[in-house]
N, C-alpha and C. Protein backbone atom coordinates (compact mmCIF):
# COMPACT_ATOMS: atom_id res chain seq x y z
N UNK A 1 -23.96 24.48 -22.54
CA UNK A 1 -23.75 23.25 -21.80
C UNK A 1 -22.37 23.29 -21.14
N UNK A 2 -22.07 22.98 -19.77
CA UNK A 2 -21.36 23.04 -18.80
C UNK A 2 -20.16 21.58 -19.58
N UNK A 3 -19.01 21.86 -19.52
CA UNK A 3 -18.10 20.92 -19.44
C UNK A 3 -18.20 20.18 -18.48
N UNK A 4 -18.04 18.85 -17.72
CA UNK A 4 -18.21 17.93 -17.04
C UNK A 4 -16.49 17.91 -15.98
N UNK A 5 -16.07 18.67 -15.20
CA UNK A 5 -14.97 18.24 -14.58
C UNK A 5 -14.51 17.32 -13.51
N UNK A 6 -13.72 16.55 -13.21
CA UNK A 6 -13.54 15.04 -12.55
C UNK A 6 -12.81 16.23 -11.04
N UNK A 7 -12.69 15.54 -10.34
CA UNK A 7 -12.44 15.63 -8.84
C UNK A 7 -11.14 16.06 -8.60
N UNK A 8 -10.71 14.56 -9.67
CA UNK A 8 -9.22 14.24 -9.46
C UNK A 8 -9.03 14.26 -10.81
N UNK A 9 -7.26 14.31 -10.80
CA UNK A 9 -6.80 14.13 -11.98
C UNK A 9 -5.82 13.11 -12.74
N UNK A 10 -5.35 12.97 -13.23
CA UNK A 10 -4.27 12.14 -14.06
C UNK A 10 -3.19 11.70 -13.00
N UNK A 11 -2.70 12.75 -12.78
CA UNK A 11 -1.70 12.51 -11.27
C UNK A 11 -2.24 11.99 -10.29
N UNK A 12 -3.26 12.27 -9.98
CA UNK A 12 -3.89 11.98 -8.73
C UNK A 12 -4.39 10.10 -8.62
N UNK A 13 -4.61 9.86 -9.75
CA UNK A 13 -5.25 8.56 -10.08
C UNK A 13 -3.88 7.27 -10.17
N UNK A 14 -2.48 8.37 -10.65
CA UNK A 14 -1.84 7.62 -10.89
C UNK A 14 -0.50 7.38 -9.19
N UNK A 15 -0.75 8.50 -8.30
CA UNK A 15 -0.53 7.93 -7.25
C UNK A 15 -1.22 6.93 -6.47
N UNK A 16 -2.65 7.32 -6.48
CA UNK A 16 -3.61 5.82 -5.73
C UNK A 16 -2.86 4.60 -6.32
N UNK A 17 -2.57 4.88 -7.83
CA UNK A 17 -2.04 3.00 -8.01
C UNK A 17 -0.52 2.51 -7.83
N UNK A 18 0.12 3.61 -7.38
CA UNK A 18 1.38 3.34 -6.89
C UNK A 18 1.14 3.01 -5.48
N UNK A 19 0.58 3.72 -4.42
CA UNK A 19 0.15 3.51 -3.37
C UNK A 19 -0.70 2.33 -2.77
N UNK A 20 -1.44 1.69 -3.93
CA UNK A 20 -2.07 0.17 -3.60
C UNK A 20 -1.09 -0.97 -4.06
N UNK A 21 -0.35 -0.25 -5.03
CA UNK A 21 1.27 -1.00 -5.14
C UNK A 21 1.83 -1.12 -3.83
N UNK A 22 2.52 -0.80 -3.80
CA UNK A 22 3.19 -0.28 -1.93
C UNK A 22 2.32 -1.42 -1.14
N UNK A 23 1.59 -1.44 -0.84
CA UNK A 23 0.12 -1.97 0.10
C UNK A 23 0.85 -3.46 -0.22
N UNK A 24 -0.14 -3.74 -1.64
CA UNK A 24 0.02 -5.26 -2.08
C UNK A 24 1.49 -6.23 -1.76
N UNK A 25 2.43 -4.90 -2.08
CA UNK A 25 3.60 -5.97 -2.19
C UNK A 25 3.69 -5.96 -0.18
N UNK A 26 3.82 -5.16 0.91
CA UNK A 26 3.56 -4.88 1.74
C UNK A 26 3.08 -6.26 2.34
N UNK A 27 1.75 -6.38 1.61
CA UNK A 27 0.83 -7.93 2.07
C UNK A 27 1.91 -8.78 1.54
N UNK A 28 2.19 -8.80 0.66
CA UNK A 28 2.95 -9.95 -0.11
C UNK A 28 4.36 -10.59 0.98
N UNK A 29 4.70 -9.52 1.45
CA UNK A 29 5.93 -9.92 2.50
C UNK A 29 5.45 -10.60 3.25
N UNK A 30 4.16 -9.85 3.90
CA UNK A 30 3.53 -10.93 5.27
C UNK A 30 3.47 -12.61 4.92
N UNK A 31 3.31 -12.70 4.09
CA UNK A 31 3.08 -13.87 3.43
C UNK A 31 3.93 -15.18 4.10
N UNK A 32 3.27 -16.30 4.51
CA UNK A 32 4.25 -17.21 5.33
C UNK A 32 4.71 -16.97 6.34
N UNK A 33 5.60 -18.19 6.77
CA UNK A 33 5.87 -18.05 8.15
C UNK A 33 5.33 -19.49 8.59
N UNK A 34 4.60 -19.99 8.59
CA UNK A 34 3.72 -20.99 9.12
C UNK A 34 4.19 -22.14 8.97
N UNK A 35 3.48 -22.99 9.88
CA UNK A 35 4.33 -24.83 9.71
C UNK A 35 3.23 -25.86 9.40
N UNK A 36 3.55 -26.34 8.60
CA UNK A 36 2.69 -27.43 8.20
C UNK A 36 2.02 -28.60 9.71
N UNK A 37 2.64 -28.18 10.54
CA UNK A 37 2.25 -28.83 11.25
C UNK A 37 1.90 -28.22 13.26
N UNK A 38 0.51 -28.15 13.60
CA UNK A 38 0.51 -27.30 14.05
C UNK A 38 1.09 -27.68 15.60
N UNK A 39 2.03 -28.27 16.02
CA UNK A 39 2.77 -28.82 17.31
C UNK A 39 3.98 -28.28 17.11
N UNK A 40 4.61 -28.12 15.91
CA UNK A 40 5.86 -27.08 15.63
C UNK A 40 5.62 -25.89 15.73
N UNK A 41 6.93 -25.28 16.63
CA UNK A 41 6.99 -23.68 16.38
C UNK A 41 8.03 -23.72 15.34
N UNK A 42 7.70 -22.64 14.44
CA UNK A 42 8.62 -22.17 13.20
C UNK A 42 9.07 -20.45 13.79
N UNK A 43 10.11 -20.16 14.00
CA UNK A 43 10.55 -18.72 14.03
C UNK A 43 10.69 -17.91 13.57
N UNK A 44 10.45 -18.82 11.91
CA UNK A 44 10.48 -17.86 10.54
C UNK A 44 9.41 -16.95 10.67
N UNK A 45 8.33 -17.03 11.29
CA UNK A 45 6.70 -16.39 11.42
C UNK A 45 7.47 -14.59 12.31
N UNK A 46 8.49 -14.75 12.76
CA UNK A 46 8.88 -13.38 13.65
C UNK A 46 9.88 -12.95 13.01
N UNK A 47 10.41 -13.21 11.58
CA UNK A 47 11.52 -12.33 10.79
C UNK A 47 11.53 -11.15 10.55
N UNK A 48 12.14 -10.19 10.45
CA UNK A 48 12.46 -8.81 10.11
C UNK A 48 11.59 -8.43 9.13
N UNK A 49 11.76 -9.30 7.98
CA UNK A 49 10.62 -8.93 7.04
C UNK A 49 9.43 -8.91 7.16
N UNK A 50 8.86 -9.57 8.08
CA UNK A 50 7.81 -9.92 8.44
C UNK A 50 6.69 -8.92 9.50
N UNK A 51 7.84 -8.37 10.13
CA UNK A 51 7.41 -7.59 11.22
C UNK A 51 8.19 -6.05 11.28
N UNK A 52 9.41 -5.73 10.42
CA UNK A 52 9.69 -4.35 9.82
C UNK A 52 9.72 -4.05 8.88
N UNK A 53 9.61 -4.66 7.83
CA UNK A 53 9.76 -4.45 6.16
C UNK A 53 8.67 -4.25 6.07
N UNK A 54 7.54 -5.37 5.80
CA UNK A 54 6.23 -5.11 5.37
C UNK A 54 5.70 -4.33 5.87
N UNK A 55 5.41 -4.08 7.00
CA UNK A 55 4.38 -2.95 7.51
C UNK A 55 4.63 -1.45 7.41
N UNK A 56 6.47 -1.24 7.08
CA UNK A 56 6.92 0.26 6.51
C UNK A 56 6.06 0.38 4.94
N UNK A 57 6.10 -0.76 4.21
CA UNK A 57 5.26 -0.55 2.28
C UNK A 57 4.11 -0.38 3.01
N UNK A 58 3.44 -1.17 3.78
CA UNK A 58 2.09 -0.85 3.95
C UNK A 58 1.82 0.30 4.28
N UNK A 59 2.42 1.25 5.84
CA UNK A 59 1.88 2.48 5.81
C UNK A 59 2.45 3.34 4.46
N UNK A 60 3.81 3.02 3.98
CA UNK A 60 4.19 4.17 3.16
C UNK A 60 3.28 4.11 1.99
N UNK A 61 2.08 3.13 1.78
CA UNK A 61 1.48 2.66 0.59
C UNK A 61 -0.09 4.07 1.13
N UNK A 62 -0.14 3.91 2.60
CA UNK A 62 -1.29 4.51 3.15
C UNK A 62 -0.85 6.25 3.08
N UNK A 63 -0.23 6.03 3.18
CA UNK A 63 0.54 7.73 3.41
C UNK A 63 0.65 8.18 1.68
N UNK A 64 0.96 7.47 0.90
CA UNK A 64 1.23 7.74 -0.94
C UNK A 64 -0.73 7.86 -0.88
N UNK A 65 -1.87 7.42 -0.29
CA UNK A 65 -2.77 7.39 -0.78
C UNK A 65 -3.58 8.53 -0.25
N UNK A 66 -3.10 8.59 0.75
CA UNK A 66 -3.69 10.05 1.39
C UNK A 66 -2.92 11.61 0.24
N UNK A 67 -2.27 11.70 0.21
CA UNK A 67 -1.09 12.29 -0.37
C UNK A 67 -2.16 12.39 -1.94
N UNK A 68 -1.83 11.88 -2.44
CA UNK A 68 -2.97 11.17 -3.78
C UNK A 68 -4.49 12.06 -3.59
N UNK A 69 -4.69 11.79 -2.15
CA UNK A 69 -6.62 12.33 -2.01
C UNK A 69 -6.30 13.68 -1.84
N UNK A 70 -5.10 14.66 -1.40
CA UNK A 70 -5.19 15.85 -0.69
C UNK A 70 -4.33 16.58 -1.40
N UNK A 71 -3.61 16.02 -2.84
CA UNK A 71 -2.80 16.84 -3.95
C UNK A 71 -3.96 17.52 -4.36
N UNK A 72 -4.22 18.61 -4.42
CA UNK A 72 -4.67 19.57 -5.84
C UNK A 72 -4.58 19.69 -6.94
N UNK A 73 -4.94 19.96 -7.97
CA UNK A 73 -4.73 19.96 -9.57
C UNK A 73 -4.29 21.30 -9.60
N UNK A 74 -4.39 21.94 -10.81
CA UNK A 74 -4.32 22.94 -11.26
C UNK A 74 -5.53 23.64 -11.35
N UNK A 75 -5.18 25.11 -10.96
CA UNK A 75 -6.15 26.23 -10.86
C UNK A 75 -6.33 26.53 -11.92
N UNK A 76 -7.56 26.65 -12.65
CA UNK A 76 -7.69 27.37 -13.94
C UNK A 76 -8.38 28.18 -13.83
């Protein structure tokens, strides 16, 4: 009977969840901005964080996940 071997490995599983880390907090920046009232403009909606911070975690979250799919294990 054949041993059963996985795709991926230990490493591999444990970058995907650093990398959907990255992502989440990424989303988490986007977060707000908005005015309770919709006849106000708020400027907070065009902050730095908003529009260069977050979206660097997000791809660097996409780039850690690719990275993750295209590491190799060990040759045995």
């Amino acid at each position: 009977m054949e041993k059963q071997t996985f795709i991926f490995e230990k490493n591999n599983y444990i970058l995907f969840a650093a990398g959907l880390v990255l992502m989440i907090i990424g989303y988490l920046l986007m977060v707000g901005g908005g005015s309770d009232n919709p006849e106000v403009f708020n400027p907070e909606i065009f902050s730095a964080q908003r529009i260069i911070v977050a979206p660097m975690f997000i791809l660097a979250g996409l780039l850690v996940e690719v990275f993750a799919i295209m590491k190799n294990g060990k040759s045995k």
